[in-house]
Structure formats: structure tokens, C-alpha cells
Protein backbone atom coordinates (compact mmCIF):
# COMPACT_ATOMS: atom_id res chain seq x y z
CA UNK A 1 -5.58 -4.79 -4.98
CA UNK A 2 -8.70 -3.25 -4.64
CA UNK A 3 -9.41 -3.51 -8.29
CA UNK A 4 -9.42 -6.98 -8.10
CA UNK A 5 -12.17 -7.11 -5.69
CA UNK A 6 -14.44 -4.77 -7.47
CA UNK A 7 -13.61 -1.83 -5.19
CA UNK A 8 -13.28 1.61 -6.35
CA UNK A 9 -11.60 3.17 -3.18
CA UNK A 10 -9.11 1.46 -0.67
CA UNK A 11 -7.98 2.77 2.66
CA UNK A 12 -5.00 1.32 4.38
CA UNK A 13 -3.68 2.33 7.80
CA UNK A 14 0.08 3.59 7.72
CA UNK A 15 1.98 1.23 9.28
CA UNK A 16 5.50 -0.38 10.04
CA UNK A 17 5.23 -2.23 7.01
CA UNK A 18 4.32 1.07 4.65
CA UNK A 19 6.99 2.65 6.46
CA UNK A 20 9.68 -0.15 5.54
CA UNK A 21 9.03 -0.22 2.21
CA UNK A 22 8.85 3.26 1.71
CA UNK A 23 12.41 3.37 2.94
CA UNK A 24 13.58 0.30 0.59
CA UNK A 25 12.31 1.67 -2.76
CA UNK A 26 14.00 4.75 -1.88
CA UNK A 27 11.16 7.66 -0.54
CA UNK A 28 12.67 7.46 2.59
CA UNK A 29 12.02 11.34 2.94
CA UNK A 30 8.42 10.55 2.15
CA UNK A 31 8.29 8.04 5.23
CA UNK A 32 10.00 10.39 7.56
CA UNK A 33 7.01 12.81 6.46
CA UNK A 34 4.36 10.22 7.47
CA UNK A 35 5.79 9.62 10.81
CA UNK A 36 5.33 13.11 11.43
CA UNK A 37 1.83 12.81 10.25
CA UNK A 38 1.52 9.91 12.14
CA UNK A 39 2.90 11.42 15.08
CA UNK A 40 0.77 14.49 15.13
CA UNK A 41 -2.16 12.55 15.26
CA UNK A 42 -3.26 11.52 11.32
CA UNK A 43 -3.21 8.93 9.12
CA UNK A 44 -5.01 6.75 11.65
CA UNK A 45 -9.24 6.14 11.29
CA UNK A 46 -11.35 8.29 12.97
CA UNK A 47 -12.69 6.37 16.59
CA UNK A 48 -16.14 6.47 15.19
CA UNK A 49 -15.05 5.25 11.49
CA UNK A 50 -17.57 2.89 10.08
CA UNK A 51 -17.10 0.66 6.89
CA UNK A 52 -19.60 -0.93 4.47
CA UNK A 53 -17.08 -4.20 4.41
CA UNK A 54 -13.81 -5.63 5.53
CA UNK A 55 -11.74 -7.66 3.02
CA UNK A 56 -8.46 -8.95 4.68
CA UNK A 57 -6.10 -10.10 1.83
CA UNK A 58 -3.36 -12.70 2.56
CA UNK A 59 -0.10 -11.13 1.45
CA UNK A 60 1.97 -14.56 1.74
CA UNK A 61 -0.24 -16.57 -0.89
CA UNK A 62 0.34 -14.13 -3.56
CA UNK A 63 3.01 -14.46 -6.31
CA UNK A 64 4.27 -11.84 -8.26
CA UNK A 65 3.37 -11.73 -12.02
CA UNK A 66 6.17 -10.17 -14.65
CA UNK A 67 5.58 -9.23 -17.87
CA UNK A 68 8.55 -7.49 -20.18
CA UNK A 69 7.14 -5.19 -22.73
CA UNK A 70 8.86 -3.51 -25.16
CA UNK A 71 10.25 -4.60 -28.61
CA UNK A 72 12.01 -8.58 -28.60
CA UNK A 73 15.54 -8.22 -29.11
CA UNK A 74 16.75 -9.82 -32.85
CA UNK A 75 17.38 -13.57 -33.23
């Protein structure tokens, strides 16, 4: 989403969440990897960590948008 706010580099925190739907879409192994990470102290901003801006996004208002490509099926 940071695209859509004219950002050309995003950093999110790992969290629950990540973790969740790492499992669900089947990288389970790659969540079990970032707890580790977690765990041993990374994937978390530094204490002194500054940022040029904070955009907070509301998840819950967005919609998802399909779009089928490919060639349409004979009528």
C-alpha cells in the first residue's frame, strides 16, 4: 500500500497478524523462522528509530478489487 501513498519504501513491524497470515497462505515454515528472528531480538525498530512520517492505514474500510485476466471463454 505504500504505492498508493507515493512512498517508495514501507516498513512494517512483524506481528501477530503477519504471523497468522503467513500460516494461512501456507509459509508456515517462513513464520516459524520469524519468530525465531523475533525471538532473538530482530525484526523490531531500533529504540532510537526516527521516521520522516507516520501514515496509519485503516485495514477494515478497504475492499478487495478482482480482476480475471486471461483469454474470455467462447460464447
Amino acid at each position: 500500500m505504500g504505492a498508493e501513498v507515493g512512498a517508495t519504501t514501507s516498513v512494517f513491524p512483524y506481528s501477530e497478524s503477519m504471523r497468522s497470515y503467513l500460516v494461512a497462505t501456507g509459509r508456515a515454515h517462513v513464520a516459524r523462522a520469524c519468530d525465531k528472528a523475533q525471538h532473538a531480538g530482530f525484526l523490531a525498530a531500533d529504540p532510537s528509530c526516527e521516521y520522516d512520517q507516520h501514515i496509519r492505514i485503516d485495514l477494515s474500510k478497504l475492499e478487495p478489487h478482482l480482476k480475471c485476466v486471461g483469454k474470455r471463454p467462447p460464447l
